[in-house]
Structure formats: structure tokens, C-alpha cells
PDB file of N, CA and C in Angstrom:
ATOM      1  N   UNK A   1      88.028   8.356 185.143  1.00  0.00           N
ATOM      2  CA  UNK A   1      89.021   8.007 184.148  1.00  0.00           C
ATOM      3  C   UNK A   1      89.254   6.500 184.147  1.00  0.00           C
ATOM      4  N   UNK A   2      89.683   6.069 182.917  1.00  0.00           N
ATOM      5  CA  UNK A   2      89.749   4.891 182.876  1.00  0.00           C
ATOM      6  C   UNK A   2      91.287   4.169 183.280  1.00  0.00           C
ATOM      7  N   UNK A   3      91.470   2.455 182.971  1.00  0.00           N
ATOM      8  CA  UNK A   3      92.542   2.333 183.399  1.00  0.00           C
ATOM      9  C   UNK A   3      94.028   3.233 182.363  1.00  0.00           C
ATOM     10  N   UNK A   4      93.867   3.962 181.130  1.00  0.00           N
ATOM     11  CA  UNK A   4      94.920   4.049 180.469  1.00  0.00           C
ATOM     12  C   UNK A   4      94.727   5.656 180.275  1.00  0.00           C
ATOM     13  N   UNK A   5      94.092   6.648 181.647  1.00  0.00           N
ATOM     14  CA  UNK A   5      93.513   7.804 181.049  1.00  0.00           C
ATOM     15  C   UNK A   5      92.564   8.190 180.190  1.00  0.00           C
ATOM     16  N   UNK A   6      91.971   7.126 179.776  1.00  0.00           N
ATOM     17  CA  UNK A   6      90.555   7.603 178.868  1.00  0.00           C
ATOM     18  C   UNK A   6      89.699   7.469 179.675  1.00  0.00           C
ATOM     19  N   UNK A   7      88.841   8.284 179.189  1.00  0.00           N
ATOM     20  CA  UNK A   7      87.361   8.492 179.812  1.00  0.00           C
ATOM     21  C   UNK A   7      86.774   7.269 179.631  1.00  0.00           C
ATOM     22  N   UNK A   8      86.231   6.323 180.857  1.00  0.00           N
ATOM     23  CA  UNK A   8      84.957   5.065 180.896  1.00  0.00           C
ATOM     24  C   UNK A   8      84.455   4.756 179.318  1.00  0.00           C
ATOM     25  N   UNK A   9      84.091   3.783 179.030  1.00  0.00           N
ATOM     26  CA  UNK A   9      83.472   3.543 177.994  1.00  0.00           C
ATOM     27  C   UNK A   9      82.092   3.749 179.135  1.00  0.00           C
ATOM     28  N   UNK A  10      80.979   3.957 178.120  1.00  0.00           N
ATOM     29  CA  UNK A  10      79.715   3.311 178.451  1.00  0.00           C
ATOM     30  C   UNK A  10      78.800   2.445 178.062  1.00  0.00           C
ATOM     31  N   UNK A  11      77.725   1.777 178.771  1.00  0.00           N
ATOM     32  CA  UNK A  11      77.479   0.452 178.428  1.00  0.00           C
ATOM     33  C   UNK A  11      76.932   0.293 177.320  1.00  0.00           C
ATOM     34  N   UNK A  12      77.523  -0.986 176.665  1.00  0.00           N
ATOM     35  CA  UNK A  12      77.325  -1.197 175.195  1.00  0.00           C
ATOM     36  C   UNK A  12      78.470  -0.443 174.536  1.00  0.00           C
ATOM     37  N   UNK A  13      79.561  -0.228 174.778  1.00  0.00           N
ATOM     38  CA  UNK A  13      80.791   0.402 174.181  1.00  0.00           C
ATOM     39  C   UNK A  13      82.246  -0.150 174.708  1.00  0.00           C
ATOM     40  N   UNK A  14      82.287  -0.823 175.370  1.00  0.00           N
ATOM     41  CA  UNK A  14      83.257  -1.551 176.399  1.00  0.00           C
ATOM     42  C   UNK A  14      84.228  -1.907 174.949  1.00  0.00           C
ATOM     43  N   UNK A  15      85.402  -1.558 174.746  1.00  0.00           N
ATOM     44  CA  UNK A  15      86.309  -2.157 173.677  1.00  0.00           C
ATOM     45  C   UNK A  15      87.860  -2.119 174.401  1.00  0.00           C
ATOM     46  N   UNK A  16      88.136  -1.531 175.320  1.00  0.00           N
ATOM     47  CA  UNK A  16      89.571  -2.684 175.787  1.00  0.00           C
ATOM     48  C   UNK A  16      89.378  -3.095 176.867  1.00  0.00           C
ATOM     49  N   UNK A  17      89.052  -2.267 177.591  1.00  0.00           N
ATOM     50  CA  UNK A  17      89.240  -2.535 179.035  1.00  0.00           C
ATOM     51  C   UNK A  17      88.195  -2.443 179.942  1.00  0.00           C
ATOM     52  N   UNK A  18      88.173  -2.807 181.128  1.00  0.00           N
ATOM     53  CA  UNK A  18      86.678  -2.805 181.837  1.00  0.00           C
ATOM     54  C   UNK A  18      86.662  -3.618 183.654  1.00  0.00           C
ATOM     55  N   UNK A  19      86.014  -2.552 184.196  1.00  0.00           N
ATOM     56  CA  UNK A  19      86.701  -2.850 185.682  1.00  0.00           C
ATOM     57  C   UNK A  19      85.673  -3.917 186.323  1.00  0.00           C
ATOM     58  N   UNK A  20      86.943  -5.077 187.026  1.00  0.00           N
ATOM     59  CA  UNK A  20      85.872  -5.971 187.749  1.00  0.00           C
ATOM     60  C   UNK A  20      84.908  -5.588 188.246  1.00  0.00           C
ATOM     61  N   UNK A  21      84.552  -4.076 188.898  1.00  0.00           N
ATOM     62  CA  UNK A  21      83.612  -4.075 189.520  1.00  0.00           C
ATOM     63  C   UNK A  21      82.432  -3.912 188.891  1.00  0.00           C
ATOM     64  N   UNK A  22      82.773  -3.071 187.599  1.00  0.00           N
ATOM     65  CA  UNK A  22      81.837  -3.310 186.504  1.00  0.00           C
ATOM     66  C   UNK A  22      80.874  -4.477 186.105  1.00  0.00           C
ATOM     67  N   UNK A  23      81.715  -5.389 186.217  1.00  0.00           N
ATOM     68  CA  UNK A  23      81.472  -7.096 185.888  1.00  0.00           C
ATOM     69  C   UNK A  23      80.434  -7.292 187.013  1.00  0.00           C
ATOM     70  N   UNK A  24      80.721  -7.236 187.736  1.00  0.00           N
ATOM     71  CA  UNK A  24      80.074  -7.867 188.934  1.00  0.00           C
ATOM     72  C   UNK A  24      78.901  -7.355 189.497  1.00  0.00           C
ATOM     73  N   UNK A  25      78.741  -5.445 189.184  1.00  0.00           N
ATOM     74  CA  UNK A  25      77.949  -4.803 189.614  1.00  0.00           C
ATOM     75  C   UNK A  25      76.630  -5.199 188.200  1.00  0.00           C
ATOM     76  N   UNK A  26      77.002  -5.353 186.813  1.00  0.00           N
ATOM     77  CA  UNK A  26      76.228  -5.331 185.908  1.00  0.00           C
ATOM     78  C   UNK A  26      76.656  -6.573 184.793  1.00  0.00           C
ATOM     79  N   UNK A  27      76.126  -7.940 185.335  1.00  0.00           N
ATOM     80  CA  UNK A  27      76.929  -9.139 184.189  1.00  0.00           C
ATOM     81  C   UNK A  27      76.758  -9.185 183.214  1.00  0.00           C
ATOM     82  N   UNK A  28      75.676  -8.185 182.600  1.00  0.00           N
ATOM     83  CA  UNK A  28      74.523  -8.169 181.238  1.00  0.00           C
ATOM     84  C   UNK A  28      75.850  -7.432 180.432  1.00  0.00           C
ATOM     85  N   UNK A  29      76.849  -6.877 181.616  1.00  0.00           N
ATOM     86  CA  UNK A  29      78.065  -6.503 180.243  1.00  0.00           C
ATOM     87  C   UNK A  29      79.399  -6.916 179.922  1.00  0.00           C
ATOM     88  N   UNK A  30      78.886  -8.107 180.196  1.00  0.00           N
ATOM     89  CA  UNK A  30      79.866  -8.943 179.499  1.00  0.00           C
ATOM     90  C   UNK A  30      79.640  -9.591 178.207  1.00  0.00           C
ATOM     91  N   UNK A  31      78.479  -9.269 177.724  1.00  0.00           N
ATOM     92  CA  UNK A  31      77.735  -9.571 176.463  1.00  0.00           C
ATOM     93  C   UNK A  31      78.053  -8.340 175.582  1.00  0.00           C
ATOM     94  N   UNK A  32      78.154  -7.258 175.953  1.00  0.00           N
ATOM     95  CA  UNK A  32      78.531  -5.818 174.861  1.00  0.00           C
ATOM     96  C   UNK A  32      79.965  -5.809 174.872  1.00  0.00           C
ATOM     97  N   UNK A  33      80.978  -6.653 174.984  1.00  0.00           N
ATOM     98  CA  UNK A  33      82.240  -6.142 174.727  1.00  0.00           C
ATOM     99  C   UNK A  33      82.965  -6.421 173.472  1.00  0.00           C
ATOM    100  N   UNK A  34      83.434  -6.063 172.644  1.00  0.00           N
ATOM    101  CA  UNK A  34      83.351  -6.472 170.950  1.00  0.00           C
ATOM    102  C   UNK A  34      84.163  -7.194 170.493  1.00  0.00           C
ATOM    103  N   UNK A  35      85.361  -7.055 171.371  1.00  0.00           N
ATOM    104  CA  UNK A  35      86.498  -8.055 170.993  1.00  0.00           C
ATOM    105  C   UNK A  35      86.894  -9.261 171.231  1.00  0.00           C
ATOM    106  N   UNK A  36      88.121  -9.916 170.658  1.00  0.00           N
ATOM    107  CA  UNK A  36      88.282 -11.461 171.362  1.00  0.00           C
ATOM    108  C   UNK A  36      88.774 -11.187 173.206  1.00  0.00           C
ATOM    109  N   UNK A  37      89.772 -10.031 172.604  1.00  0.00           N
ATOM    110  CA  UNK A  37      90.468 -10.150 174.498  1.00  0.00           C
ATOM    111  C   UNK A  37      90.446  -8.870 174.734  1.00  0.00           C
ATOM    112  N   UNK A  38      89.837  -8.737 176.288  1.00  0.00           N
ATOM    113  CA  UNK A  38      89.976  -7.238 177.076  1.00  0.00           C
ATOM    114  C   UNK A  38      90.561  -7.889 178.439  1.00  0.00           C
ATOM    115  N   UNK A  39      91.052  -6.655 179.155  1.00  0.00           N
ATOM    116  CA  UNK A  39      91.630  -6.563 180.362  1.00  0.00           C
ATOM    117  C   UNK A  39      90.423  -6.224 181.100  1.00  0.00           C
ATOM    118  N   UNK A  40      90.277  -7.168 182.188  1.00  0.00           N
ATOM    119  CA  UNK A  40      89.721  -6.866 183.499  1.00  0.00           C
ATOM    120  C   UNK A  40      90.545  -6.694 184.725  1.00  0.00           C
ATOM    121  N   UNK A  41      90.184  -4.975 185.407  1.00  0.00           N
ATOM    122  CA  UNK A  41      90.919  -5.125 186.503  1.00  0.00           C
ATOM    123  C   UNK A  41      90.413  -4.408 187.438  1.00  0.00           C
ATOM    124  N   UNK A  42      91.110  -4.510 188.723  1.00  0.00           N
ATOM    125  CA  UNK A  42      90.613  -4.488 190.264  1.00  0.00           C
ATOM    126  C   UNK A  42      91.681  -3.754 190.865  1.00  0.00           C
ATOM    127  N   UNK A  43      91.037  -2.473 191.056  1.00  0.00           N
ATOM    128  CA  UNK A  43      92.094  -1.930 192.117  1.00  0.00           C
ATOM    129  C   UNK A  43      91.548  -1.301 193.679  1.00  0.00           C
ATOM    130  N   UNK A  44      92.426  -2.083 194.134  1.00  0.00           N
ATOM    131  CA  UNK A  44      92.159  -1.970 195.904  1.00  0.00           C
ATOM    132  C   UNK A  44      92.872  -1.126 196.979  1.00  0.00           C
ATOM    133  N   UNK A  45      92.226  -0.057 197.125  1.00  0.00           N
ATOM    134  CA  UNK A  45      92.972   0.688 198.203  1.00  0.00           C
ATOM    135  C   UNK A  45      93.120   0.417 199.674  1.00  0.00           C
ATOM    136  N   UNK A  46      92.586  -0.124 199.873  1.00  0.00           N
ATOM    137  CA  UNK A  46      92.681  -0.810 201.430  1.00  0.00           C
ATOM    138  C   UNK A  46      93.406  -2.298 201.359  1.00  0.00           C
ATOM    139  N   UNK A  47      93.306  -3.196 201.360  1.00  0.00           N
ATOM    140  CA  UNK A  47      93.403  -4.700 201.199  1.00  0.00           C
ATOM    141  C   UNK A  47      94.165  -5.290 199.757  1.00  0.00           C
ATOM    142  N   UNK A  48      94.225  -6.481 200.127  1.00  0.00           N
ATOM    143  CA  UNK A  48      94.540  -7.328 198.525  1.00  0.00           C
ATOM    144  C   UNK A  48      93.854  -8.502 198.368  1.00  0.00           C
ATOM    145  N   UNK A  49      92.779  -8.488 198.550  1.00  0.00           N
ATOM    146  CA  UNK A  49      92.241  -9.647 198.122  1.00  0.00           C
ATOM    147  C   UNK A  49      91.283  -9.622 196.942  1.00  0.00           C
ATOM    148  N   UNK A  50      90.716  -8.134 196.362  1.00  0.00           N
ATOM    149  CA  UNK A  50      90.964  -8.076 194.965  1.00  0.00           C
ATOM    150  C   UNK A  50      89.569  -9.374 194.539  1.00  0.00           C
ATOM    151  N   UNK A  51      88.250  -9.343 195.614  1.00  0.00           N
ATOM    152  CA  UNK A  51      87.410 -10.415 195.618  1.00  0.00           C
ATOM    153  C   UNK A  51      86.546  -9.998 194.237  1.00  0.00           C
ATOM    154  N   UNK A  52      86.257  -8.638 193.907  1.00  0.00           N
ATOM    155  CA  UNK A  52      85.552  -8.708 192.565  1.00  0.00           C
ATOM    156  C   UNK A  52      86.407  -8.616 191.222  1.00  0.00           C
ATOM    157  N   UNK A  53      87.466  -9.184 191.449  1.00  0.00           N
ATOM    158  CA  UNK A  53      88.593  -9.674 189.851  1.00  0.00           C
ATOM    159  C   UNK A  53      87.746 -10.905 190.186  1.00  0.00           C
ATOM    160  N   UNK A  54      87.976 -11.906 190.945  1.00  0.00           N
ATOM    161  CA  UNK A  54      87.534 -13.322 191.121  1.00  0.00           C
ATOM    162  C   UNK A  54      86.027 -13.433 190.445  1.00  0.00           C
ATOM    163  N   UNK A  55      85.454 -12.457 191.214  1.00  0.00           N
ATOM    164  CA  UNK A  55      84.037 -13.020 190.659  1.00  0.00           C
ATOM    165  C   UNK A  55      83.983 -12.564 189.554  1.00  0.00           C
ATOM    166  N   UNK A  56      84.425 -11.311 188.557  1.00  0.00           N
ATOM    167  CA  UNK A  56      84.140 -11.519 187.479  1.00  0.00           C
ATOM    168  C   UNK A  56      84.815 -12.378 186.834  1.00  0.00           C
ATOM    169  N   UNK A  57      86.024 -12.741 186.823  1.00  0.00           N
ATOM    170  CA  UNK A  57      86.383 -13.700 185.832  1.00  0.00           C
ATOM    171  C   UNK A  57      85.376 -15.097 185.925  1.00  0.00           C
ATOM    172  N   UNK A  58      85.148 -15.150 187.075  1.00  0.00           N
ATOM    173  CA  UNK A  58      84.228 -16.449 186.867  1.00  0.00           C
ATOM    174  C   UNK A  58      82.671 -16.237 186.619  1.00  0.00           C
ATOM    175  N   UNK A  59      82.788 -15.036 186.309  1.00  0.00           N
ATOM    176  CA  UNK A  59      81.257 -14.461 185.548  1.00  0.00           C
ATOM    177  C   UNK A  59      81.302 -14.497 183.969  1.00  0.00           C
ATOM    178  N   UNK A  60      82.473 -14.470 183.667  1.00  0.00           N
ATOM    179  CA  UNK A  60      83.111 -14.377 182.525  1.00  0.00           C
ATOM    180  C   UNK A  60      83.082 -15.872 181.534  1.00  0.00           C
ATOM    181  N   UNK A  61      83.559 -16.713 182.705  1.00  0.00           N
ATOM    182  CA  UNK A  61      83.874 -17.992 182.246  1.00  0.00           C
ATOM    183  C   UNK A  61      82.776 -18.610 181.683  1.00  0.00           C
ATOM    184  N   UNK A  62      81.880 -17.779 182.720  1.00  0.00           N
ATOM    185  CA  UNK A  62      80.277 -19.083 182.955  1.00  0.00           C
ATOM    186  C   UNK A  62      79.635 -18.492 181.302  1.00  0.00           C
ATOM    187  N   UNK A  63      80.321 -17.648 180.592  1.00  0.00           N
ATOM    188  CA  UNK A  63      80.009 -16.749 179.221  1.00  0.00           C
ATOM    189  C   UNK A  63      80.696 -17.040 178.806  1.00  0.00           C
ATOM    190  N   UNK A  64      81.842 -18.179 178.326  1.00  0.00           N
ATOM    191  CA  UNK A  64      82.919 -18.859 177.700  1.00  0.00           C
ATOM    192  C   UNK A  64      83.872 -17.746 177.200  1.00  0.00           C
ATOM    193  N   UNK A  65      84.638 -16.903 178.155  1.00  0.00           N
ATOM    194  CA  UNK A  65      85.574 -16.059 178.240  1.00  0.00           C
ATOM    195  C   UNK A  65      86.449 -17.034 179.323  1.00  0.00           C
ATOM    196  N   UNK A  66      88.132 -16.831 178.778  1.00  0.00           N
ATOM    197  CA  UNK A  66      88.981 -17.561 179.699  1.00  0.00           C
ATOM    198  C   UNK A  66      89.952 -17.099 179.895  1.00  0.00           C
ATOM    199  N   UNK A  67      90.461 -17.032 181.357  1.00  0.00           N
ATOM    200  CA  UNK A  67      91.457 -16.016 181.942  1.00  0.00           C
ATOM    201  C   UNK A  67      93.334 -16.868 181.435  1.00  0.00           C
ATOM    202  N   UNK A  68      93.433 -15.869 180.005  1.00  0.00           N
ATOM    203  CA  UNK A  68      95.059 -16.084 179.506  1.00  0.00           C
ATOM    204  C   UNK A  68      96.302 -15.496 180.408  1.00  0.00           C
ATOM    205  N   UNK A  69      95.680 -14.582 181.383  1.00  0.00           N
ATOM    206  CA  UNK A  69      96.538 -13.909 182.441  1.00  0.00           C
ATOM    207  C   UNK A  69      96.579 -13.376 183.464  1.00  0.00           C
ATOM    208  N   UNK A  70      96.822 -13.475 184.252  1.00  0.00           N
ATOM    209  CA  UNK A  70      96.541 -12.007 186.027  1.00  0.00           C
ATOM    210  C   UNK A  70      98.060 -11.373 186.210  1.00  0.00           C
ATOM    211  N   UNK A  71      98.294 -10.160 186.574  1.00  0.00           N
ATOM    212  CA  UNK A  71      99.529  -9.686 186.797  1.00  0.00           C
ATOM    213  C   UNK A  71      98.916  -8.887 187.910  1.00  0.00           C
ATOM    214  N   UNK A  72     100.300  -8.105 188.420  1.00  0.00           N
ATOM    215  CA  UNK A  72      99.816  -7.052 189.945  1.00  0.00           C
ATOM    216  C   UNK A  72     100.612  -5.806 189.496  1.00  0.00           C
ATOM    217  N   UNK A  73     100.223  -4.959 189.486  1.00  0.00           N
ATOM    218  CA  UNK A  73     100.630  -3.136 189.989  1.00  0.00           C
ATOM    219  C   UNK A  73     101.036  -2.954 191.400  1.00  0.00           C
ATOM    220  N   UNK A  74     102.014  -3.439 192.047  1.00  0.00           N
ATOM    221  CA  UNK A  74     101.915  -3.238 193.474  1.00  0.00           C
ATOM    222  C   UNK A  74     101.809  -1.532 193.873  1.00  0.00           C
ATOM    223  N   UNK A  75     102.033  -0.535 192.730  1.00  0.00           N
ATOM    224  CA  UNK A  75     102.442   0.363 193.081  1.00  0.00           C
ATOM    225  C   UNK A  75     101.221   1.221 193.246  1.00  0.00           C
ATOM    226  N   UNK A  76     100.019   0.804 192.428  1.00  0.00           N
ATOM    227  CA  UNK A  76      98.840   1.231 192.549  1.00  0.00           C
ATOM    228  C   UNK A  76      97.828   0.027 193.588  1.00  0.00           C
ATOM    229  N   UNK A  77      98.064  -0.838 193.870  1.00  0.00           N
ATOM    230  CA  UNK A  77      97.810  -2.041 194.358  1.00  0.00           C
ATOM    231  C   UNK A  77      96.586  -2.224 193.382  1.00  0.00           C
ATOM    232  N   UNK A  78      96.858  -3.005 192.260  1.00  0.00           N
ATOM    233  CA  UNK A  78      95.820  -3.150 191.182  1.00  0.00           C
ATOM    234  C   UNK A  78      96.401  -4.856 191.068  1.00  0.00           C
ATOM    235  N   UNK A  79      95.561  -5.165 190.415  1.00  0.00           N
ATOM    236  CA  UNK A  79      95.330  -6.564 189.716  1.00  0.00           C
ATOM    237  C   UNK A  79      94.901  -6.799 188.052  1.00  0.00           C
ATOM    238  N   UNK A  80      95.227  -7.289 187.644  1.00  0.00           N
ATOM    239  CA  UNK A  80      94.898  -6.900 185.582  1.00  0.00           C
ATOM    240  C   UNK A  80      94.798  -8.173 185.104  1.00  0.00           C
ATOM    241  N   UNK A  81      93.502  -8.947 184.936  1.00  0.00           N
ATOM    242  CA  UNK A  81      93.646 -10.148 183.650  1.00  0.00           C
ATOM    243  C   UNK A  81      93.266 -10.000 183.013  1.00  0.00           C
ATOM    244  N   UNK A  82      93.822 -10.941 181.615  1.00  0.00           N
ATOM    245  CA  UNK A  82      93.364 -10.814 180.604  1.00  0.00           C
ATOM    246  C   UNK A  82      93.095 -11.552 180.052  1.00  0.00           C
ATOM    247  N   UNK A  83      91.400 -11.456 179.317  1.00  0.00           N
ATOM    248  CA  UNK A  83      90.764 -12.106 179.216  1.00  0.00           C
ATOM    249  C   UNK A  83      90.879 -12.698 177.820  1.00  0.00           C
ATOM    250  N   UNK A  84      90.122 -13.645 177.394  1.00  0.00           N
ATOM    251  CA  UNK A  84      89.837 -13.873 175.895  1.00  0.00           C
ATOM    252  C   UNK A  84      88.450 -14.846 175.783  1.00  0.00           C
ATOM    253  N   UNK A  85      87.873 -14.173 175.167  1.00  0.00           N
ATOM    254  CA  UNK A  85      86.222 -14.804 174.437  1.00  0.00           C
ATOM    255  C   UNK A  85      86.731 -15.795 173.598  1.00  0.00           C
ATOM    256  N   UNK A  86      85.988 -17.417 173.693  1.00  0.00           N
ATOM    257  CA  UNK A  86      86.424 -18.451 173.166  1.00  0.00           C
ATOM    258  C   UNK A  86      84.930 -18.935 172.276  1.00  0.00           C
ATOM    259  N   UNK A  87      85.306 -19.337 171.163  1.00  0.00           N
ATOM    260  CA  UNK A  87      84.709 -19.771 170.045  1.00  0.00           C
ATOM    261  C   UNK A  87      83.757 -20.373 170.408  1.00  0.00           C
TER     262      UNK A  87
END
């Protein structure tokens, strides 16, 4: 399930949301996502250091996407930015 209860997009369908680890495990999909801004996020059950939010956003960047936000879920221990694809 995804972050809002929907079922995963799959690749080449990515339209809101999409998990750092996603990013990081496969960078070729950061090129299929359709919109200006999606949420990337990282949720960590052990720890907080939340190291594959980092690398994708800066997988992101190096694809002129730029991080407008990061917030925390402490309650799920999640992490959420949001992104936006720049002109």
C-alpha cells in the first residue's frame, strides 16, 4: 500500500507520490513522474536518519527537481518532501 492507502503506482505511472527508496533503488524513475510536484518519503522503523530521503532528493536535484519542503510523522517515524520539477 501506498503512502495515502492506494495501491503502489507502477513504473512509468508514478503521479503523487513515491518512496525514497524507490528513488534510490531505480533513478531511471525519476524521469516517469508526470507532474510539477510529488512527495517523496522515507519511513524508518528502526532509526532516524532517513539516509535514502537524502539520496533521493539529491538524485532528484542532479534532474532539476528542488526540495520546497521536508516535514516528520513522528508517529509513524516517516519523513515527507516535497518536491517540485523546475523549468
Amino acid at each position: 500500500m501506498g503512502l495515502f492507502g492506494k495501491k503502489e503506482e507502477s513504473l512509468g505511472e508514478i503521479d503523487e507520490c513515491v518512496t525514497a527508496n524507490q528513488i534510490v533503488n531505480n533513478p531511471d524513475l525519476i524521469d516517469t513522474i508526470k507532474r510539477k510536484y510529488v512527495i517523496v518519503y522515507n519511513v524508518s522503523a528502526t532509526d532516524v536518519k532517513f539516509n535514502d530521503l537524502s539520496k533521493a532528493i539529491n538524485r532528484m536535484a542532479e534532474k532539476n527537481w528542488r526540495c520546497l519542503n521536508i516535514c516528520t510523522y513522528s508517529v509513524k517515524n516517516a519523513m515527507y518532501a516535497l518536491m517540485e520539477r523546475q523549468s
